[in-house]
N, C-alpha and C. Protein backbone atom coordinates (compact mmCIF):
# COMPACT_ATOMS: atom_id res chain seq x y z
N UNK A 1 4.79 26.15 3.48
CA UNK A 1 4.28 25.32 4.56
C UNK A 1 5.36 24.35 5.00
N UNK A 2 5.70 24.03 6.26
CA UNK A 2 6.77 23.50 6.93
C UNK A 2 6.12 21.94 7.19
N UNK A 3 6.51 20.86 7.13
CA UNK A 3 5.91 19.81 7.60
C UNK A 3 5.33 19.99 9.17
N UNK A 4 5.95 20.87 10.03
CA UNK A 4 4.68 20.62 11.39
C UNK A 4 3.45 21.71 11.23
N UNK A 5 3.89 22.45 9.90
CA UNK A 5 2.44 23.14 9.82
C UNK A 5 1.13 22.46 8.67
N UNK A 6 1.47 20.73 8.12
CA UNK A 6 0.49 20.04 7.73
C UNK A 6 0.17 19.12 8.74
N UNK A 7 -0.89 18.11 8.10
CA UNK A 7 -1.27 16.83 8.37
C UNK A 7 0.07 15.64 8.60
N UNK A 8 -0.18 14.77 8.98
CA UNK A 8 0.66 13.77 8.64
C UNK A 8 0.29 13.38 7.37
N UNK A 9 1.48 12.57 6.56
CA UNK A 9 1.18 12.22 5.33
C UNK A 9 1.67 10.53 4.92
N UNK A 10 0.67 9.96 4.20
CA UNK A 10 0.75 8.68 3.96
C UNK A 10 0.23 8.22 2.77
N UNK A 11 1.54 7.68 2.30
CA UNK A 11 1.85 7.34 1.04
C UNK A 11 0.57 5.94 0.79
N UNK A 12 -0.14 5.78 -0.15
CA UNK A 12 -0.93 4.56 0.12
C UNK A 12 -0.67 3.56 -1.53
N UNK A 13 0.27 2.92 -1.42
CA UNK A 13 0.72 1.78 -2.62
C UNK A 13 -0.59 0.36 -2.81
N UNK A 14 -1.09 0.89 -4.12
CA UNK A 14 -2.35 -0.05 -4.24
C UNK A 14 -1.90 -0.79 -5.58
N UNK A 15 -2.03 -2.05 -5.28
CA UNK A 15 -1.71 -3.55 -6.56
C UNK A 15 -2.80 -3.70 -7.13
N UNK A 16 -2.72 -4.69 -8.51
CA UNK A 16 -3.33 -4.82 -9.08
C UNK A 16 -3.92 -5.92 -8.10
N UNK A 17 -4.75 -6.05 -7.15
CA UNK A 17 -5.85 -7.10 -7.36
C UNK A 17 -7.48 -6.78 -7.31
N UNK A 18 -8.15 -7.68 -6.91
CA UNK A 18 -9.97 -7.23 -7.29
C UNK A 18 -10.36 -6.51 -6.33
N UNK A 19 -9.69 -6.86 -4.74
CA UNK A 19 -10.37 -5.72 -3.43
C UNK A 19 -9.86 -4.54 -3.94
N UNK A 20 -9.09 -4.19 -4.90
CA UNK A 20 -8.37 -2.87 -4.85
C UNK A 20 -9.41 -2.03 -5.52
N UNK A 21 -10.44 -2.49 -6.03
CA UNK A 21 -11.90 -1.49 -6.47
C UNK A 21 -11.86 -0.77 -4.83
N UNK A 22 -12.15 -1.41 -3.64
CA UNK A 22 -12.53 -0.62 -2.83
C UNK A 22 -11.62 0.70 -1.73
N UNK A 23 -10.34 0.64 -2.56
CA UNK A 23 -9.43 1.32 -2.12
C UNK A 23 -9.50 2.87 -1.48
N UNK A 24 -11.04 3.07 -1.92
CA UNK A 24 -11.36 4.43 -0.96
C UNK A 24 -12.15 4.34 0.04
N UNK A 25 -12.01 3.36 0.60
CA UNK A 25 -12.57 2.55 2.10
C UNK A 25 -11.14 3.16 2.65
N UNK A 26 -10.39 2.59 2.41
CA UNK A 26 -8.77 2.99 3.34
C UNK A 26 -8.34 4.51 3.35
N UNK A 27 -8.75 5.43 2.06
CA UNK A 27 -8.73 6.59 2.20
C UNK A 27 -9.63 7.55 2.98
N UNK A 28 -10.66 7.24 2.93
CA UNK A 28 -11.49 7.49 3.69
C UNK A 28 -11.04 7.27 5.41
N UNK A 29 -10.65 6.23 6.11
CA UNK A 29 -10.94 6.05 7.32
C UNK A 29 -8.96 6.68 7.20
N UNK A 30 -8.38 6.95 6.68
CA UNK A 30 -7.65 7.51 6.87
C UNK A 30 -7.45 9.29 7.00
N UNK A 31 -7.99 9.43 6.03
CA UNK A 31 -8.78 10.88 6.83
C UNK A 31 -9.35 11.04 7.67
N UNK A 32 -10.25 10.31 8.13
CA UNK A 32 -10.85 10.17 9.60
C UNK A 32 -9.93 10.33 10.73
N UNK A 33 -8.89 9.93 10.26
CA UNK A 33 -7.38 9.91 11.02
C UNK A 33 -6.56 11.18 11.14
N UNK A 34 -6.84 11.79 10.23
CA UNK A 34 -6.21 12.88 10.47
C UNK A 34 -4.92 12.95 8.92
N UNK A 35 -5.11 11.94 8.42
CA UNK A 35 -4.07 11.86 7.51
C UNK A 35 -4.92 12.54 5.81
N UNK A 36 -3.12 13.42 5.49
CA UNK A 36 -3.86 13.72 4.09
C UNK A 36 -3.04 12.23 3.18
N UNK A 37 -3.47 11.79 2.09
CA UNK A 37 -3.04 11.05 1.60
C UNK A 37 -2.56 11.06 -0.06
N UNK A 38 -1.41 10.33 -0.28
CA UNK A 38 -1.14 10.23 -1.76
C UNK A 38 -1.34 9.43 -2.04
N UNK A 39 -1.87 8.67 -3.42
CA UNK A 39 -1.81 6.92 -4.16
C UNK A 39 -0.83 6.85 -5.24
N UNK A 40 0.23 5.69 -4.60
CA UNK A 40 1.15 5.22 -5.70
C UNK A 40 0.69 3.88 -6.30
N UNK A 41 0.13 3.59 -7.33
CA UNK A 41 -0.16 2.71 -7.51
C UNK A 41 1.00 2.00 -8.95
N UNK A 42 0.85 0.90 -8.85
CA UNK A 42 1.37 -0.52 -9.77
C UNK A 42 0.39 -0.05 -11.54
N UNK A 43 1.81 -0.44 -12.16
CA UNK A 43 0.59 0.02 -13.21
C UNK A 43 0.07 -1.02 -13.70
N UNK A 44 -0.19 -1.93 -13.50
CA UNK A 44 -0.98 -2.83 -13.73
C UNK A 44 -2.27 -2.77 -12.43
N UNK A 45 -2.30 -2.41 -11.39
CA UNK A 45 -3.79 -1.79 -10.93
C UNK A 45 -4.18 -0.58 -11.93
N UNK A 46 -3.48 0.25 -12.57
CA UNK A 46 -3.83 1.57 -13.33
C UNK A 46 -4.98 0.67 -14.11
N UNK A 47 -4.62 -0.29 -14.66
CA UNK A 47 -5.58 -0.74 -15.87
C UNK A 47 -6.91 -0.99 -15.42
N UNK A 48 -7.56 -0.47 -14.30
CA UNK A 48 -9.02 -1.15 -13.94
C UNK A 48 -9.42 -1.54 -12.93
N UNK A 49 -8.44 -1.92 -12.45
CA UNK A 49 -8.48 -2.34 -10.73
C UNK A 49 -9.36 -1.32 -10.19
N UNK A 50 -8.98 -0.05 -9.92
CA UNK A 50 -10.16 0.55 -9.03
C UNK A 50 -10.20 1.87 -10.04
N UNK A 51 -11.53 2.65 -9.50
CA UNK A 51 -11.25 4.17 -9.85
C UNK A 51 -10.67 5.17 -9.67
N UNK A 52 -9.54 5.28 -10.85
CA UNK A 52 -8.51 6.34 -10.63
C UNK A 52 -9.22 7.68 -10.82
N UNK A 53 -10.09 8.25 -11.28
CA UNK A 53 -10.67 9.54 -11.03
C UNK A 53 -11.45 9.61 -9.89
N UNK A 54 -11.90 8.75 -9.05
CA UNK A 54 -12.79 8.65 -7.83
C UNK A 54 -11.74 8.85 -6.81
N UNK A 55 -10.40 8.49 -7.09
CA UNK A 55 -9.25 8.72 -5.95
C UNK A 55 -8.30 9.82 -5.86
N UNK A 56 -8.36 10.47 -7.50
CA UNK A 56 -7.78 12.12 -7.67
C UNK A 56 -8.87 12.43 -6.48
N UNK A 57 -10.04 12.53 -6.94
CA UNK A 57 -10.66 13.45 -6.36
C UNK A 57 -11.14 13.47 -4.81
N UNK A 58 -10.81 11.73 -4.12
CA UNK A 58 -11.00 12.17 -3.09
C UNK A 58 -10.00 12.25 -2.21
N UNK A 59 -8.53 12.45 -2.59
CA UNK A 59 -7.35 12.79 -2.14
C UNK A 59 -7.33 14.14 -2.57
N UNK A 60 -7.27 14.91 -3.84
CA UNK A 60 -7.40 16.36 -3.90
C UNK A 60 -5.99 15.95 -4.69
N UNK A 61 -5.21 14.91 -4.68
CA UNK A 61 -3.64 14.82 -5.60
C UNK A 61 -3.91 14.22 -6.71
N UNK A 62 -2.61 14.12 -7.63
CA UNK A 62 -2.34 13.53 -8.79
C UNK A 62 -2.29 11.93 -8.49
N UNK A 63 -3.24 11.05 -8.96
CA UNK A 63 -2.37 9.73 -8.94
C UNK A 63 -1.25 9.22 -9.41
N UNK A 64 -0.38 8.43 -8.41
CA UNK A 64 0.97 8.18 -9.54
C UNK A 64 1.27 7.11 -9.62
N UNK A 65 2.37 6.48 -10.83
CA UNK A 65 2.26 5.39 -11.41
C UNK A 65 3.63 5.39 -11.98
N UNK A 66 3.67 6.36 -12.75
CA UNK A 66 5.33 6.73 -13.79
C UNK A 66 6.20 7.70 -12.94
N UNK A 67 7.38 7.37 -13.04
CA UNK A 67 8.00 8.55 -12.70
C UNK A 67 8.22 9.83 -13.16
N UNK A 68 8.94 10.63 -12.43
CA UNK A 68 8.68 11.86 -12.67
C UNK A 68 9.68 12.14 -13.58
N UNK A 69 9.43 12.86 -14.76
CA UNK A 69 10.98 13.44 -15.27
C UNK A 69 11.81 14.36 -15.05
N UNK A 70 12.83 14.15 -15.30
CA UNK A 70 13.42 15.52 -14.43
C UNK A 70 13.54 16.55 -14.34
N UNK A 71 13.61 17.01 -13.29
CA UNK A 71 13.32 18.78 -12.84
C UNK A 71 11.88 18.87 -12.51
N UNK A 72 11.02 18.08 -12.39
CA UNK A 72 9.33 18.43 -12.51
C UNK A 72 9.70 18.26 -11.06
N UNK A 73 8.73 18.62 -9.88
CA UNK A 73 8.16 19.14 -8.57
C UNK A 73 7.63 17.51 -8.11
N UNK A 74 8.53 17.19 -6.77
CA UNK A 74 7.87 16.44 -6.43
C UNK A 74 6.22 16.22 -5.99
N UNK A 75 5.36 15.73 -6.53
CA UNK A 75 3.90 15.81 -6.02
C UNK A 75 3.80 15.34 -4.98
N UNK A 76 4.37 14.24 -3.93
CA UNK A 76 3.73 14.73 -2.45
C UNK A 76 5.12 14.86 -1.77
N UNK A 77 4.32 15.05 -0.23
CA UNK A 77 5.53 15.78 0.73
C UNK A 77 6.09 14.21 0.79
N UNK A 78 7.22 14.32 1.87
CA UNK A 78 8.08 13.12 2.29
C UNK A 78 7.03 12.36 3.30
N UNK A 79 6.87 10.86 3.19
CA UNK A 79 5.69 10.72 3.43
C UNK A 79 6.11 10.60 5.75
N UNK A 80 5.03 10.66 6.35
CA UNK A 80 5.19 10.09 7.84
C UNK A 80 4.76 8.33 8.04
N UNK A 81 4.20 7.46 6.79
CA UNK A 81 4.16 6.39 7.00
C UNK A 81 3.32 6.06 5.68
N UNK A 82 3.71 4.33 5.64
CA UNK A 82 3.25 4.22 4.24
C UNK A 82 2.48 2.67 4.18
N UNK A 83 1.03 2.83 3.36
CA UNK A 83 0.51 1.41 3.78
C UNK A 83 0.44 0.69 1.91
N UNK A 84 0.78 -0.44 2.07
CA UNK A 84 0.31 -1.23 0.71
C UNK A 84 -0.48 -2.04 0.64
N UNK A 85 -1.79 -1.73 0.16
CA UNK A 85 -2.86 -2.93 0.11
C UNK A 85 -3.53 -2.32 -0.88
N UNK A 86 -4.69 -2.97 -1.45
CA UNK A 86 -3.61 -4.84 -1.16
C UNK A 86 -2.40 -4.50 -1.70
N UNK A 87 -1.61 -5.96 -1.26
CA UNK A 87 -0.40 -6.14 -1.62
C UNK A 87 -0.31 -7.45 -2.54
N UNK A 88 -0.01 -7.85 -3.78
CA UNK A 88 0.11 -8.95 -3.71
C UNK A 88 1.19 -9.89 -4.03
N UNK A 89 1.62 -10.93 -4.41
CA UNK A 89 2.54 -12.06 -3.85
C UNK A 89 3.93 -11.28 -4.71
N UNK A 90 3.56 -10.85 -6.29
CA UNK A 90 4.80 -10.12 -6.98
C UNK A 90 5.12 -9.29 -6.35
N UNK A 91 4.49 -8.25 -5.71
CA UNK A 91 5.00 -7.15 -5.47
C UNK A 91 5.57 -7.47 -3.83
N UNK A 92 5.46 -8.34 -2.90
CA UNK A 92 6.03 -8.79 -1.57
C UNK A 92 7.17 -8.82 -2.20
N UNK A 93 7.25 -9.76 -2.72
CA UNK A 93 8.79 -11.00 -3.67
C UNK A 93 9.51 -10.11 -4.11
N UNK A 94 9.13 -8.94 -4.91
CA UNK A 94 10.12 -7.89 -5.65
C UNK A 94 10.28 -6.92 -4.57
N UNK A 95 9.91 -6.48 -3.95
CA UNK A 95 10.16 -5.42 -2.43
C UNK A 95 11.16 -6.09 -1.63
N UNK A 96 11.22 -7.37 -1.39
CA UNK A 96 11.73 -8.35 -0.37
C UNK A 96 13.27 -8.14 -1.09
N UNK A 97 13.48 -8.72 -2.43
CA UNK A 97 14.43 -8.73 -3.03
C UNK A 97 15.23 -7.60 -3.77
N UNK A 98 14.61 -6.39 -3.48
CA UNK A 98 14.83 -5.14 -3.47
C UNK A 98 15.08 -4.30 -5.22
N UNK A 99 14.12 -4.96 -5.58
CA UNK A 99 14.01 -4.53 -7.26
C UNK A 99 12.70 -3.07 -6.78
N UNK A 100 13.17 -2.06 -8.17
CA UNK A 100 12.78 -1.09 -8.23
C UNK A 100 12.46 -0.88 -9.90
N UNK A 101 11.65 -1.94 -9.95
CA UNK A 101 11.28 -1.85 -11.64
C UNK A 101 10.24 -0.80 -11.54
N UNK A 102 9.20 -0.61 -10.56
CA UNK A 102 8.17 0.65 -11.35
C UNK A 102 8.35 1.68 -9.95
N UNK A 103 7.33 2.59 -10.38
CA UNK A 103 7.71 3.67 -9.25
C UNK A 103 7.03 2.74 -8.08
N UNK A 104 5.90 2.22 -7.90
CA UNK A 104 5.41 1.69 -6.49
C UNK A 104 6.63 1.10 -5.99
N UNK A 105 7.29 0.01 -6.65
CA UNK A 105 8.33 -0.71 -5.94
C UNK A 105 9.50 0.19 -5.61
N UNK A 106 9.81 1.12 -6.72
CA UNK A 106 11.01 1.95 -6.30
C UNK A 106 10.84 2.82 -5.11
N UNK A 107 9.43 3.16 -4.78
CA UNK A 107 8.72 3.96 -3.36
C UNK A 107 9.20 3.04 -2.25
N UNK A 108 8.63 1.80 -2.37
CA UNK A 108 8.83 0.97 -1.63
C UNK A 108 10.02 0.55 -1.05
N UNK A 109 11.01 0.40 -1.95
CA UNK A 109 12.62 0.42 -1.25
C UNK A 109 13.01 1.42 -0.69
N UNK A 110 12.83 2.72 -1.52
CA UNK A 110 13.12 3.99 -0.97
C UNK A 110 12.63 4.15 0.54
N UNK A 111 11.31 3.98 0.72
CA UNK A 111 10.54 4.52 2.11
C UNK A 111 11.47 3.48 3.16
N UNK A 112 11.32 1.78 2.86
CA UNK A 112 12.23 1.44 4.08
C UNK A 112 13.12 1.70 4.41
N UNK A 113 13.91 2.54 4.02
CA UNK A 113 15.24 3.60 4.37
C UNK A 113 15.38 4.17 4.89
N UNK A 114 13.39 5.04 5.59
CA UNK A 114 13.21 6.11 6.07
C UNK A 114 13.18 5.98 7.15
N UNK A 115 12.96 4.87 7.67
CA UNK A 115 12.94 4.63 8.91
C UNK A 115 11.50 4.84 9.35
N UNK A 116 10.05 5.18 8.19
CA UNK A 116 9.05 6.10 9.03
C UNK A 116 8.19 4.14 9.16
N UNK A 117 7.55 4.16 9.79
CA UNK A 117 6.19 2.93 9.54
C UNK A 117 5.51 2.90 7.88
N UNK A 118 5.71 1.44 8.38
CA UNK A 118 4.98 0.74 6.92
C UNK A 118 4.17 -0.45 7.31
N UNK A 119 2.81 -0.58 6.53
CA UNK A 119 2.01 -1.50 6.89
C UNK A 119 1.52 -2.36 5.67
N UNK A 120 1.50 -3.37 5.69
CA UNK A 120 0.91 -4.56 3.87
C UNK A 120 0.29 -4.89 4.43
N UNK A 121 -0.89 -4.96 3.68
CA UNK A 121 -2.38 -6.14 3.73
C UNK A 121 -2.01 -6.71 2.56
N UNK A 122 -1.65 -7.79 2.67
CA UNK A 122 -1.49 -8.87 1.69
C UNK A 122 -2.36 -9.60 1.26
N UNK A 123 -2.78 -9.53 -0.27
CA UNK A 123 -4.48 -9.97 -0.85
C UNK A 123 -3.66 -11.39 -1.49
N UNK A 124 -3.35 -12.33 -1.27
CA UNK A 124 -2.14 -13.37 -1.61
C UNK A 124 -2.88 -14.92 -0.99
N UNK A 125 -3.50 -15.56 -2.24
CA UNK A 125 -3.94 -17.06 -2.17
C UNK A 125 -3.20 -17.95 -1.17
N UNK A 126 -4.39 -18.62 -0.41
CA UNK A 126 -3.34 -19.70 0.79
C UNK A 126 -2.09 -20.48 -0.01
N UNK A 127 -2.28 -20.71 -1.36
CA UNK A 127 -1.16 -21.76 -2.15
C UNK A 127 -0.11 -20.75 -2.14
N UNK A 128 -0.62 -19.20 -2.76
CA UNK A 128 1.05 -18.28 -3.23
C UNK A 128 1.05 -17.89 -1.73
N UNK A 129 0.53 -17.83 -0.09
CA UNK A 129 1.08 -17.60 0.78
C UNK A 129 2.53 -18.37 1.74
N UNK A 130 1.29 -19.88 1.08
CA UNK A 130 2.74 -21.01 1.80
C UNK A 130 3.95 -21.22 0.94
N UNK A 131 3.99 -20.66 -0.51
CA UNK A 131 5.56 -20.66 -1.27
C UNK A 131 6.25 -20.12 -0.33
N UNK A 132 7.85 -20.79 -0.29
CA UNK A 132 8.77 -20.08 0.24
C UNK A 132 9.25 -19.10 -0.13
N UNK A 133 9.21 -18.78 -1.24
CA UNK A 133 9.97 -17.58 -1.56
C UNK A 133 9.37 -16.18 -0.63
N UNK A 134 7.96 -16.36 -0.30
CA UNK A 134 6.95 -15.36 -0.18
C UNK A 134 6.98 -15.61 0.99
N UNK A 135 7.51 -16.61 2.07
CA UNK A 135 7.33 -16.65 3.22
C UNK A 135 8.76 -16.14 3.80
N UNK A 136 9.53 -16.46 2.87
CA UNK A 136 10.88 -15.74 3.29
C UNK A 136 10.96 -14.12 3.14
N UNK A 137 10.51 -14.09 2.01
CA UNK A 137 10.00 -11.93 1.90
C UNK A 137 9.38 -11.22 2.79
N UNK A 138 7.97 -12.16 3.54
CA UNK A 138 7.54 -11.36 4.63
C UNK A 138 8.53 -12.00 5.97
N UNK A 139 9.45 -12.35 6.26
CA UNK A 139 10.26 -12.39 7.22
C UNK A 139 11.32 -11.57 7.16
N UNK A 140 12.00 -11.45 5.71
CA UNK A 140 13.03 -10.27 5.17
C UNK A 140 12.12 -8.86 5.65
N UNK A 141 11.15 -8.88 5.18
CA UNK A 141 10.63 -7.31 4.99
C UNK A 141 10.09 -6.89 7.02
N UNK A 142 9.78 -7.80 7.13
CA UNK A 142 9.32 -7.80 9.34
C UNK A 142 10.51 -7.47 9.28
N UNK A 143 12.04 -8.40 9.41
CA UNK A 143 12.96 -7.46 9.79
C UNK A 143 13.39 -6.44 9.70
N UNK A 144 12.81 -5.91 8.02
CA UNK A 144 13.10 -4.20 8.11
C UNK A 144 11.91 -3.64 8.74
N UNK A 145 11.41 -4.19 9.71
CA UNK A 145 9.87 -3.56 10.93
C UNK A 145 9.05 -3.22 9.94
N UNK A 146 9.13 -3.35 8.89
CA UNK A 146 7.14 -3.68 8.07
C UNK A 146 6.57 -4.02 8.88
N UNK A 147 5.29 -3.76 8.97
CA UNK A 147 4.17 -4.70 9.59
C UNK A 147 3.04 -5.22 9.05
N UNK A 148 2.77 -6.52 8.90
CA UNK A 148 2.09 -7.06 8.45
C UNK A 148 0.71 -7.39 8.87
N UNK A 149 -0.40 -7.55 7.92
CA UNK A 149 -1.34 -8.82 8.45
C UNK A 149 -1.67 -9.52 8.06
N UNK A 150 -2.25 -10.11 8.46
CA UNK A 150 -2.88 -11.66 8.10
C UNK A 150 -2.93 -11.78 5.81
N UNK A 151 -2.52 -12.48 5.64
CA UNK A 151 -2.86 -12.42 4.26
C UNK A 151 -4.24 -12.81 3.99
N UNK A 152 -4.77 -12.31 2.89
CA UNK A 152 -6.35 -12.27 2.70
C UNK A 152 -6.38 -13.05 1.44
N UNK A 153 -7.19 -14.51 1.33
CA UNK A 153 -7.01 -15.04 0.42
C UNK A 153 -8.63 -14.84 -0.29
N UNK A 154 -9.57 -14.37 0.06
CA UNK A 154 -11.17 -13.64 -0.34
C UNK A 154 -11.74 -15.13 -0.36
N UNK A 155 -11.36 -16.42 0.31
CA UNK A 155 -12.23 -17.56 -0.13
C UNK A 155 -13.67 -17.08 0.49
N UNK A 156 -14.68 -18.08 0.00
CA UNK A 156 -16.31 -17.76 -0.12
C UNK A 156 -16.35 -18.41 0.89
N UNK A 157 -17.00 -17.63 2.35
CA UNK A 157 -17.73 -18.65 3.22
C UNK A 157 -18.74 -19.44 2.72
N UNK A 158 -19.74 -20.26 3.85
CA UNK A 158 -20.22 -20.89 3.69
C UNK A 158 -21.52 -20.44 3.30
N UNK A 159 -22.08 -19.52 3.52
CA UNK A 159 -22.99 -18.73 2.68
C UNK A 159 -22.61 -17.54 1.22
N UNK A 160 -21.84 -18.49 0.87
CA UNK A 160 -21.07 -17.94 -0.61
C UNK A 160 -20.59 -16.61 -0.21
N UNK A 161 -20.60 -15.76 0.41
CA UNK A 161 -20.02 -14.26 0.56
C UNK A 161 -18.64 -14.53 0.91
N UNK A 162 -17.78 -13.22 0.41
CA UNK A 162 -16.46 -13.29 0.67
C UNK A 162 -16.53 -11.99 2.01
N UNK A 163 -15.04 -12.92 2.71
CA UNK A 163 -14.77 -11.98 4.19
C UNK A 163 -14.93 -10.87 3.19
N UNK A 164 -14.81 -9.63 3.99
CA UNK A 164 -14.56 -8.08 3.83
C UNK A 164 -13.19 -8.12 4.29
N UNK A 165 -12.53 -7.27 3.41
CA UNK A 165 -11.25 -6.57 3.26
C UNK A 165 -10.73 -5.95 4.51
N UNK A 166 -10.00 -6.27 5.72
CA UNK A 166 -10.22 -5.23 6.21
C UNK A 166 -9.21 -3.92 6.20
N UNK A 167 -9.74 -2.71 5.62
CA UNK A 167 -8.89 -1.78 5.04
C UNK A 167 -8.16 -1.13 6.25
N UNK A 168 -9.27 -0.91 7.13
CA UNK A 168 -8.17 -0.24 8.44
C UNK A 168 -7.46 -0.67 9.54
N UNK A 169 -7.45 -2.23 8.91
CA UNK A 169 -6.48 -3.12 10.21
C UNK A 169 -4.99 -2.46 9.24
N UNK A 170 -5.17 -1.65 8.37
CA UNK A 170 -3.91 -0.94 7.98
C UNK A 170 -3.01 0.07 8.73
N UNK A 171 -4.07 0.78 8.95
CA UNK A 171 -3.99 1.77 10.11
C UNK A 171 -4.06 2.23 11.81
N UNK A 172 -4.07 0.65 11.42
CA UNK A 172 -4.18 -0.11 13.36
C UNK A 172 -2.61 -0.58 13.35
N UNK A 173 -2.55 -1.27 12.04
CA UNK A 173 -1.04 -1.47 12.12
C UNK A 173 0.21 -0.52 12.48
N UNK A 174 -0.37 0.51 11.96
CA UNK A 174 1.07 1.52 11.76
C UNK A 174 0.98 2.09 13.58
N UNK A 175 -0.68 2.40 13.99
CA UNK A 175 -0.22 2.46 15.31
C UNK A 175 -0.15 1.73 15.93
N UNK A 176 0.22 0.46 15.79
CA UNK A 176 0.83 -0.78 16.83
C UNK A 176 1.91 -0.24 16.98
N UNK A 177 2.57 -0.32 18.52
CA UNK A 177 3.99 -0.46 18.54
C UNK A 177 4.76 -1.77 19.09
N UNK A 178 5.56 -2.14 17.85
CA UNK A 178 6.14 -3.41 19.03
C UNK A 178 6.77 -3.12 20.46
């Protein structure tokens, strides 16, 4: 199979935080899209964050986390665009500064290379949003044309409920064009 005889394909990098239980909200409306999808996740989301057998199965792939050793078959194609959400404040800061300690982050340097679209929903507290370090990373990472949104800090409105996540302002992102 030739890449114009699949889907488009999109890499989806999920962090350890608490919205990341609902991470097959974004897979979902991404199929809706037309996209088949892979999950690279942080291994520290591996530990619990969401359901990793609920996301084999509704991608149809391997979840990944470790790298591959060598000579084994890459498991997905080269991706057409790649979203990270959540995202949170470590993993901006180490992308920004271009560390490749696990495979998500090493994806992550790699793909901005590619030149294809990339989109972060950043799940990142109003206090770790206004650090500089983190305000300088999402200005480093916009210049390599990331696209961002709004960071999501889950505070409780006024009838105690937290906003909703929104998973497919991910996929609104990637088709924004500046």
């Amino acid at each position: 199979m030739t890449a114009s005889d699949r889907s488009p394909f999109l890499y989806v990098v999920v962090c350890a935080a608490g919205v990341a239980t609902d991470v097959g909200t974004l897979i979902t409306a991404a199929q809706e899209r037309g996209w088949e999808v892979g999950v690279i996740a942080t291994p520290l989301a591996m530990n619990g964050f969401f359901d990793t057998e609920a996301v084999r199965a509704q991608t149809g792939r391997p979840l990944r986390s470790a790298w591959r050793r060598p000579g084994e078959p890459r498991p997905f194609p080269a991706p057409d665009a790649l979203v990270v959400a959540p995202a949170t404040f470590n993993t901006v800061n180490k992308w920004a500064a271009g560390m490749a300690d696990t495979l998500a982050l090493g994806t992550l340097c790699e793909v901005a290379g590619l030149g294809v679209p990339m989109a972060v929903l950043p799940c990142v507290a109003d206090a770790l949003a206004a650090h500089p370090a983190y305000r300088e990373s999402v200005a480093r990472l916009r210049g390599m044309g990331v696209r961002f949104a709004d960071p999501y800090g889950g505070h409780a409105g006024e009838d105690g409920g937290r906003p909703r996540f929104g998973w497919e302002r991910a996929l609104d992102l990637l088709e924004d064009r500046p």
